[in-house]
Structures are given as C-alpha cells and as structure tokens.
PDB file of N, CA and C in Angstrom:
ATOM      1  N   UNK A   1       2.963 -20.134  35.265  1.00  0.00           N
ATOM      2  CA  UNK A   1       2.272 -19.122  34.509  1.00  0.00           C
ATOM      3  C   UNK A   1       2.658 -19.258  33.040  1.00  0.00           C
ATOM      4  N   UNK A   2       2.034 -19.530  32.141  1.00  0.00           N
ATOM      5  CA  UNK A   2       1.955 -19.385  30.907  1.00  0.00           C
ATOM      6  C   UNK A   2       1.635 -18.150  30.277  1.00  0.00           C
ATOM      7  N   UNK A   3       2.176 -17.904  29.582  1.00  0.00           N
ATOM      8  CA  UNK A   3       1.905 -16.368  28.748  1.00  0.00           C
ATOM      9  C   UNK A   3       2.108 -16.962  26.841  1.00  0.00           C
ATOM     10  N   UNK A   4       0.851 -16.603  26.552  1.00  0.00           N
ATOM     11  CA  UNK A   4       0.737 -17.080  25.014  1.00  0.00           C
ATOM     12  C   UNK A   4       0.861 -15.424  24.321  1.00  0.00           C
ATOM     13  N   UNK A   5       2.190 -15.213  23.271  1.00  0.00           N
ATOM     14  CA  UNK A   5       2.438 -14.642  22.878  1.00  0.00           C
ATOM     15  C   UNK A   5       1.328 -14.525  21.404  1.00  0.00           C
ATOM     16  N   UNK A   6       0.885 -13.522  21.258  1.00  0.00           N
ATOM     17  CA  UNK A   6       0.469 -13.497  19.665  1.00  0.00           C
ATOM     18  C   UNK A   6       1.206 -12.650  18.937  1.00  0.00           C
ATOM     19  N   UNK A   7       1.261 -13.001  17.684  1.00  0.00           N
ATOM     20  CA  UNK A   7       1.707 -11.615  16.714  1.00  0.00           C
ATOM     21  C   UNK A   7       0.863 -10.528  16.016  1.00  0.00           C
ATOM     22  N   UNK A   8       0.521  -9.785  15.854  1.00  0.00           N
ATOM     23  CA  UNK A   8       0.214  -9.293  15.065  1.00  0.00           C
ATOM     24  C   UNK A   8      -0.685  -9.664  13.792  1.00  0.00           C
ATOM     25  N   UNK A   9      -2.024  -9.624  14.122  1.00  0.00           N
ATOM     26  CA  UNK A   9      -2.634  -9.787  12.368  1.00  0.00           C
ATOM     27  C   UNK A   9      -2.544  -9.121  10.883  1.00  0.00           C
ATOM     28  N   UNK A  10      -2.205  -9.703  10.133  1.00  0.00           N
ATOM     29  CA  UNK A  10      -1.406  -8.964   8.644  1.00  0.00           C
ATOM     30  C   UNK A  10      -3.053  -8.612   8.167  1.00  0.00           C
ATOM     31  N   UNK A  11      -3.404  -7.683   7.535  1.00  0.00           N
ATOM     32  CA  UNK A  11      -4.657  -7.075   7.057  1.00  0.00           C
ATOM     33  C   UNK A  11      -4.454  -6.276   5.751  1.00  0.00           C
ATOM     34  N   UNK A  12      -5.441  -5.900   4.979  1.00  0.00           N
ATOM     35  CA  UNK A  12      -5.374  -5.297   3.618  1.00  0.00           C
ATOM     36  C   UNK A  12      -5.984  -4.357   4.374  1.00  0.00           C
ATOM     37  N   UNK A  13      -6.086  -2.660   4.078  1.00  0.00           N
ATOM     38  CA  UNK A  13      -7.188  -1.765   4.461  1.00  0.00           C
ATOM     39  C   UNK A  13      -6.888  -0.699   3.467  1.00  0.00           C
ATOM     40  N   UNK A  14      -7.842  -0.069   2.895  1.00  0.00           N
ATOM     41  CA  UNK A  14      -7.658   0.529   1.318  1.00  0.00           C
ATOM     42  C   UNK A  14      -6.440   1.593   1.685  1.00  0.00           C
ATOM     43  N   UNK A  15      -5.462   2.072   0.416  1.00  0.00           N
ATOM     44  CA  UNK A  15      -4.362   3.457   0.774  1.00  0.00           C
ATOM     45  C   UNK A  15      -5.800   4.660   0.733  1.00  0.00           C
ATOM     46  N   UNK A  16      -5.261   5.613   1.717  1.00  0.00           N
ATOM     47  CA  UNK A  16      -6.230   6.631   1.238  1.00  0.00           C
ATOM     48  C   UNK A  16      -4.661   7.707   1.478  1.00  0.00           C
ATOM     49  N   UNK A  17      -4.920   9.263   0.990  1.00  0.00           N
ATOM     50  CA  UNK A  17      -4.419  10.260   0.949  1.00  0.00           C
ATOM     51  C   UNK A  17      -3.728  10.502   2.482  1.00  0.00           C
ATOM     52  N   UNK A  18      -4.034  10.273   3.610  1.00  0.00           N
ATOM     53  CA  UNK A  18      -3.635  10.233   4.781  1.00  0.00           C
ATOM     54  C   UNK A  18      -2.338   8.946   4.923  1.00  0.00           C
ATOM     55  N   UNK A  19      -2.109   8.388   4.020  1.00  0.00           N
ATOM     56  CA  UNK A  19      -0.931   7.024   4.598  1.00  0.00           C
ATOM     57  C   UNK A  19      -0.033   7.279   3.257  1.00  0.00           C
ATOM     58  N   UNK A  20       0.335   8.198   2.989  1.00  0.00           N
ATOM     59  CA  UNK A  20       0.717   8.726   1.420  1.00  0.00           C
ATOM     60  C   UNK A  20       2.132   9.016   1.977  1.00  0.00           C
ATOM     61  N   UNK A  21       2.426   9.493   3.143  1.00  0.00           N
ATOM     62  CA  UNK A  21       3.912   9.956   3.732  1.00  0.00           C
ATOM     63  C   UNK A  21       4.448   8.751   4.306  1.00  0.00           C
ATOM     64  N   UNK A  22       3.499   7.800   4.826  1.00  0.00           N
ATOM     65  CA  UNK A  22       4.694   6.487   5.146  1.00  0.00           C
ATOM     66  C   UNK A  22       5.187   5.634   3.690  1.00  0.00           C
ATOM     67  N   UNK A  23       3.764   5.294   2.818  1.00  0.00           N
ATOM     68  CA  UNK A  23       4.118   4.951   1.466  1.00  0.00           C
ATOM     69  C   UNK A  23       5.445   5.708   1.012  1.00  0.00           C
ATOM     70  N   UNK A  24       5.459   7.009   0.684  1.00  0.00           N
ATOM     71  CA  UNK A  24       6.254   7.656   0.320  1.00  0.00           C
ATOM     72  C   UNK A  24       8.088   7.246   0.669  1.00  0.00           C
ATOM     73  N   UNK A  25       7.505   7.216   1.725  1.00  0.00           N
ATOM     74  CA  UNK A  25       8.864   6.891   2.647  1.00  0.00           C
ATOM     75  C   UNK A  25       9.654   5.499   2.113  1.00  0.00           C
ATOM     76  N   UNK A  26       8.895   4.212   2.126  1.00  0.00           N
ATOM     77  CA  UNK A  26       9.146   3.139   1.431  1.00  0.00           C
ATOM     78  C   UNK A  26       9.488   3.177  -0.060  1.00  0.00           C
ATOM     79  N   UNK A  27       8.767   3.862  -0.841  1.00  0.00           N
ATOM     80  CA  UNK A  27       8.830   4.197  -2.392  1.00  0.00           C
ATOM     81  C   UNK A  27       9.955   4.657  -2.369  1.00  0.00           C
ATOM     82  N   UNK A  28      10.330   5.455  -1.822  1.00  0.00           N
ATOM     83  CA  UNK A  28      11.855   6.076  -1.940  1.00  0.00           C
ATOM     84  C   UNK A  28      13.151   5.557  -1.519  1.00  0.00           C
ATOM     85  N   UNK A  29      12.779   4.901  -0.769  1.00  0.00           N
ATOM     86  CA  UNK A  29      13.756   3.778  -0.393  1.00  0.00           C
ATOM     87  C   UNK A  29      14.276   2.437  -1.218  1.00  0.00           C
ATOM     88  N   UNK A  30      12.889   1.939  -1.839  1.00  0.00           N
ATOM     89  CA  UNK A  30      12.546   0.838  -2.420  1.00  0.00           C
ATOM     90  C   UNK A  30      12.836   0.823  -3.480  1.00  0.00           C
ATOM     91  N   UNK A  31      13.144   2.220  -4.789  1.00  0.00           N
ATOM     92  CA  UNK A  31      13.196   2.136  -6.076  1.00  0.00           C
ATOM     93  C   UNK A  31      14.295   3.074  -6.348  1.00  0.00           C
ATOM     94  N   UNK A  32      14.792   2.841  -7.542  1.00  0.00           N
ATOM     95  CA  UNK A  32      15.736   3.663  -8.399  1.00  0.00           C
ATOM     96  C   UNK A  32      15.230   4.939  -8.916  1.00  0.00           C
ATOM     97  N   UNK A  33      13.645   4.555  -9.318  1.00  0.00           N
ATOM     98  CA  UNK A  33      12.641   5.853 -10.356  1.00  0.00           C
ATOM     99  C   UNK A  33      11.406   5.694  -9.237  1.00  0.00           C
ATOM    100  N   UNK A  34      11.361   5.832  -8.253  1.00  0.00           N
ATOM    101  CA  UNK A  34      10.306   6.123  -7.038  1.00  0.00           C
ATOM    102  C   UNK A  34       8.996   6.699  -7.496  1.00  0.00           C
ATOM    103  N   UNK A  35       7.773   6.158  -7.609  1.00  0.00           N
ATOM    104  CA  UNK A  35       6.707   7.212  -7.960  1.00  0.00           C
ATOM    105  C   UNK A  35       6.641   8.409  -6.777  1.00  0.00           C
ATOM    106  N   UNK A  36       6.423   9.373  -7.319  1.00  0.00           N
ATOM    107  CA  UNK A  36       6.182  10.898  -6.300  1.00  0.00           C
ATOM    108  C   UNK A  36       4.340  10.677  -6.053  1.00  0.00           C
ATOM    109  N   UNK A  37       4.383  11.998  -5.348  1.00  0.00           N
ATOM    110  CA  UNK A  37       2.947  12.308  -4.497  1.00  0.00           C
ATOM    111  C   UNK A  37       1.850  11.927  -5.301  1.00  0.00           C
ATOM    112  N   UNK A  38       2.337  12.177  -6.172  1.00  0.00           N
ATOM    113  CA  UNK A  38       1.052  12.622  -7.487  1.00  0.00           C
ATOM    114  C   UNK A  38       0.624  11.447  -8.627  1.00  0.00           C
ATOM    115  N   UNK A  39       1.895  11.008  -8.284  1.00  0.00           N
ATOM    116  CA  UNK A  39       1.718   9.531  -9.227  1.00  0.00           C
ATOM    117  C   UNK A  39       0.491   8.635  -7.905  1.00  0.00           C
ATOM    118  N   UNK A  40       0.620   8.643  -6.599  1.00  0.00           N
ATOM    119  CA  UNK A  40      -0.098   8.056  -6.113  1.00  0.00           C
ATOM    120  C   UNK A  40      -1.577   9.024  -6.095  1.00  0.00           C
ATOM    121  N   UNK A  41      -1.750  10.127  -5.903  1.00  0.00           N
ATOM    122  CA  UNK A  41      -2.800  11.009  -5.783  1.00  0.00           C
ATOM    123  C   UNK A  41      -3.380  10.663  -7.564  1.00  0.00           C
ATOM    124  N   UNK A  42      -3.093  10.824  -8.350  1.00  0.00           N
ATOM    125  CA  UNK A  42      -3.387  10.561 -10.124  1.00  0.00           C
ATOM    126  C   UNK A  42      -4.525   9.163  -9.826  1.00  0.00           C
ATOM    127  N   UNK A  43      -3.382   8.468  -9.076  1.00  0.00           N
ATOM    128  CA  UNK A  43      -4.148   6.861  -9.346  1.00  0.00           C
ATOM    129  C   UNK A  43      -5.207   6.614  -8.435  1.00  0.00           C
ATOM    130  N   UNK A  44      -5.066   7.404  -6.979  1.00  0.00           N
ATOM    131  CA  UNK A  44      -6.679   7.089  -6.131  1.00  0.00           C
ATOM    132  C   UNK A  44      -7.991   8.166  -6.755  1.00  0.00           C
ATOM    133  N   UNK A  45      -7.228   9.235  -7.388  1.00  0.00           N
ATOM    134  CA  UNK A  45      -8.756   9.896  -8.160  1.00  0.00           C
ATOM    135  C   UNK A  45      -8.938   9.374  -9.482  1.00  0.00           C
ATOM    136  N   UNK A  46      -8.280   8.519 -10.026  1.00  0.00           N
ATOM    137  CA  UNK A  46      -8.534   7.879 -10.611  1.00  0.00           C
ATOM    138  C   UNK A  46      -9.504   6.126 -10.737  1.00  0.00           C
ATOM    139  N   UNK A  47      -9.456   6.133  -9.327  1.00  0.00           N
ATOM    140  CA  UNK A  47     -10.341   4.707  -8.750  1.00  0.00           C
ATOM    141  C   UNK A  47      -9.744   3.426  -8.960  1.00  0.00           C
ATOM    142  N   UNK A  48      -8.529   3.956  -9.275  1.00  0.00           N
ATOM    143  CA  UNK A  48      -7.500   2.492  -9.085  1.00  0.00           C
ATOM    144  C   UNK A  48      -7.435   1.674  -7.591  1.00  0.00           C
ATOM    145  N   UNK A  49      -7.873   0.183  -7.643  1.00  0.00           N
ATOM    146  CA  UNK A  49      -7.364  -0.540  -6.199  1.00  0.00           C
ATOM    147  C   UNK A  49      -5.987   0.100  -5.479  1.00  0.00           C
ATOM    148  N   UNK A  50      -6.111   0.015  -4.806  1.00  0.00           N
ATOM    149  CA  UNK A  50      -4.555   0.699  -3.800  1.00  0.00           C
ATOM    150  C   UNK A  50      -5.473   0.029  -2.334  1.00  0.00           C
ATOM    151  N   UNK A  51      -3.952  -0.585  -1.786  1.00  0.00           N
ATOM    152  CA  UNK A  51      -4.440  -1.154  -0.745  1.00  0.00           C
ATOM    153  C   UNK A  51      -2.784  -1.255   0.403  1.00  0.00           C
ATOM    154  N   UNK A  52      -3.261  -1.194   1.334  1.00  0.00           N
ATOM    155  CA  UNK A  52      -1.699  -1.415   2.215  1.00  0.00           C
ATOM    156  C   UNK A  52      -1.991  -2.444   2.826  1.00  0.00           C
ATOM    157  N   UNK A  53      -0.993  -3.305   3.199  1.00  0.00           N
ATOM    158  CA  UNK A  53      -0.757  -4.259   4.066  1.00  0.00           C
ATOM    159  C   UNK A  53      -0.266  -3.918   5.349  1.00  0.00           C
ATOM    160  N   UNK A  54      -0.643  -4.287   6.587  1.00  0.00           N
ATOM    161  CA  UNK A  54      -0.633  -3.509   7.671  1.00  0.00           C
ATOM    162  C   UNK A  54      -0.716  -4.755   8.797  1.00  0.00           C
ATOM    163  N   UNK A  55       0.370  -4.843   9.723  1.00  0.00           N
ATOM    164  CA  UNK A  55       0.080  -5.480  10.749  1.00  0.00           C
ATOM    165  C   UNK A  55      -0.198  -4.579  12.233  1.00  0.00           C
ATOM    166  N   UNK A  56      -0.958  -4.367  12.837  1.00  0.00           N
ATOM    167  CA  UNK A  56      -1.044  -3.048  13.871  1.00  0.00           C
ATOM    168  C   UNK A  56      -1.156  -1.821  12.834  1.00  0.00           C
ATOM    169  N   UNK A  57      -0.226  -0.890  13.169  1.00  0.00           N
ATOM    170  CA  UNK A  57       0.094   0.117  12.433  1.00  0.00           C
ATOM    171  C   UNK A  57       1.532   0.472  11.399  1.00  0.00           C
ATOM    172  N   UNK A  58       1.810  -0.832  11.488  1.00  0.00           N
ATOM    173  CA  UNK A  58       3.198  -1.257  10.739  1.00  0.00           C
ATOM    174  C   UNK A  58       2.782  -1.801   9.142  1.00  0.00           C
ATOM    175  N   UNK A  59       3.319  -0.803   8.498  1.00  0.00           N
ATOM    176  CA  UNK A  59       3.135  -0.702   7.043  1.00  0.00           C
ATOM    177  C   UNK A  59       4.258  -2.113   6.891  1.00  0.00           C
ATOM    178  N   UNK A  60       3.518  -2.911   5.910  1.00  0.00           N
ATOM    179  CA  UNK A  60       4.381  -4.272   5.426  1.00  0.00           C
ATOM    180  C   UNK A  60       4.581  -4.285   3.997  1.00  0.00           C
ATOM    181  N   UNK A  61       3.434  -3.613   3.079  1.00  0.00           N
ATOM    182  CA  UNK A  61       3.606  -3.749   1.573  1.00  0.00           C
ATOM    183  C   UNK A  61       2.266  -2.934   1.110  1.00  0.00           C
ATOM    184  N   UNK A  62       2.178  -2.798   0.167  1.00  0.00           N
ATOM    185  CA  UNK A  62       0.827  -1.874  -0.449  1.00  0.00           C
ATOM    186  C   UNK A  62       1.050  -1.795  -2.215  1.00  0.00           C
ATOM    187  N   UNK A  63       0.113  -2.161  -2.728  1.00  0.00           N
ATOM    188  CA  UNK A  63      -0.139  -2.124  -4.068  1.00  0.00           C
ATOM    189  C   UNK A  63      -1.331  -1.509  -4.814  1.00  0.00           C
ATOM    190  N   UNK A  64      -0.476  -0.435  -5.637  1.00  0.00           N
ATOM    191  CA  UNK A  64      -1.406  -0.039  -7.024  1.00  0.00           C
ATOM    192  C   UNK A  64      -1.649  -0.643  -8.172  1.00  0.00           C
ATOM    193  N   UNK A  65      -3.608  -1.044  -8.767  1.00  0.00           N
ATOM    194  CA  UNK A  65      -3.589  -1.990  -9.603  1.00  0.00           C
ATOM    195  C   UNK A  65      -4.820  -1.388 -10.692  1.00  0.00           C
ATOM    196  N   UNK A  66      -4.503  -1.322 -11.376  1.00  0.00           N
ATOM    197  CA  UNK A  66      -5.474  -1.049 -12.754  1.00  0.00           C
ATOM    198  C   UNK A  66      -6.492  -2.381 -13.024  1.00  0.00           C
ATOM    199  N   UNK A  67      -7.909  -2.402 -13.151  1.00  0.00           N
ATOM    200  CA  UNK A  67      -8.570  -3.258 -13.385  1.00  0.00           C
ATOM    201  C   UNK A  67      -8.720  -3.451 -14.977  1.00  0.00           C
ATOM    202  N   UNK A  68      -8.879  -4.222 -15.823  1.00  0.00           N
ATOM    203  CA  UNK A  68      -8.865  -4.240 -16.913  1.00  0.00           C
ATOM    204  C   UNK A  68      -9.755  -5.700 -17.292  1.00  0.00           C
ATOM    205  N   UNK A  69     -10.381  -5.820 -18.737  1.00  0.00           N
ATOM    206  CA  UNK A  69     -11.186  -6.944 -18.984  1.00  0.00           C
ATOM    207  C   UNK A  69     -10.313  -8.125 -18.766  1.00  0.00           C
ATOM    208  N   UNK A  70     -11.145  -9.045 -17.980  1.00  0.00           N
ATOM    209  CA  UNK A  70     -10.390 -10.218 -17.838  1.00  0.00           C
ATOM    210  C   UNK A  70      -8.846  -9.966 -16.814  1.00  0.00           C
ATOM    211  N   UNK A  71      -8.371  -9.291 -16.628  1.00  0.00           N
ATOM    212  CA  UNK A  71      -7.125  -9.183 -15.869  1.00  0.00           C
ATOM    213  C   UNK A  71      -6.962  -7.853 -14.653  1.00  0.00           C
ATOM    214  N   UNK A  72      -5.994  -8.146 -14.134  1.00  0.00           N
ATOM    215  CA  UNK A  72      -5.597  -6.982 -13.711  1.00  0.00           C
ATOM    216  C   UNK A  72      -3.908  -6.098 -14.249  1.00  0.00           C
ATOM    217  N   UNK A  73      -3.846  -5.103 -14.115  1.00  0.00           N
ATOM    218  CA  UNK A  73      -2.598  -4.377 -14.150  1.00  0.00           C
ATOM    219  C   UNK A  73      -2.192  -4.042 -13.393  1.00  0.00           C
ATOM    220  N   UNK A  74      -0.873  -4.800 -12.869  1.00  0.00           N
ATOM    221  CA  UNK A  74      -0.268  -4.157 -10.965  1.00  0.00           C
ATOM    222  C   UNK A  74       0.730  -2.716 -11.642  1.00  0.00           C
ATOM    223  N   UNK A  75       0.496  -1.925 -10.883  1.00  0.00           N
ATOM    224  CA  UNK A  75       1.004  -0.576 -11.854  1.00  0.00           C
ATOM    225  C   UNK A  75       1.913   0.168 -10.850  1.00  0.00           C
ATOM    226  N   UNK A  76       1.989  -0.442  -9.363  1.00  0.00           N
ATOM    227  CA  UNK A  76       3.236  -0.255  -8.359  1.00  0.00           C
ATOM    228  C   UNK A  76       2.902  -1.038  -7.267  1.00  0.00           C
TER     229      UNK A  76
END
C-alpha cells in the first residue's frame, strides 16, 4: 500500500476585517512598534493591496502595499 502524502497548497487570498485577530496576533509577536487594529482597518478603507498567505487555514505571511506610479510601497 502506498500512501502519497501531500502538503498543503501556499495561496494569496485578500486580508479582509474578519482575519485582523490572527494578523494581529503575529504583528505583535513579530515587531518592536507592532501596527494596532486601526493601522490595518486605515489601510483596507483606504484600498491598499493587503493579502495573506495561507496554507489550509494556517496563516504563513501577509502584506500591506501602497500602489504608486511606476512602483509599489510595501508599508507592512
């Protein structure tokens, strides 16, 4: 019997206001000057990219990014 193990597929799927307490959780862990609630709430009503990285339901990484001419601005 063979059994083929898979892992997990790594995926982008946008941050919305509902995944703000696991973010949170990492941010605070992750930094010295942690952005709070609002620094992330500021930047999605603001229409900034925000995106999490997600394998299953396992948060891996997530980034806030300002679009700008010609470039982008990664802004967390």
């Amino acid at each position: 019997m063979n059994a083929i193990l898979q892992s997990p597929q790594a995926r982008f799927e946008p941050l919305t206001l509902p995944h703000l307490d696991a973010v949170l959780q990492v941010e605070q862990q992750a930094y010295a000057h942690p952005w709070m609630r609002e620094n992330f709430c500021d930047s999605l009503k603001s229409g900034y990219q925000a995106q999490l990285l997600l394998a299953d339901a396992t948060l891996l990484g997530y980034f806030v990014a300002m679009k700008g001419v010609d470039e982008v601005h990664l802004l967390n």
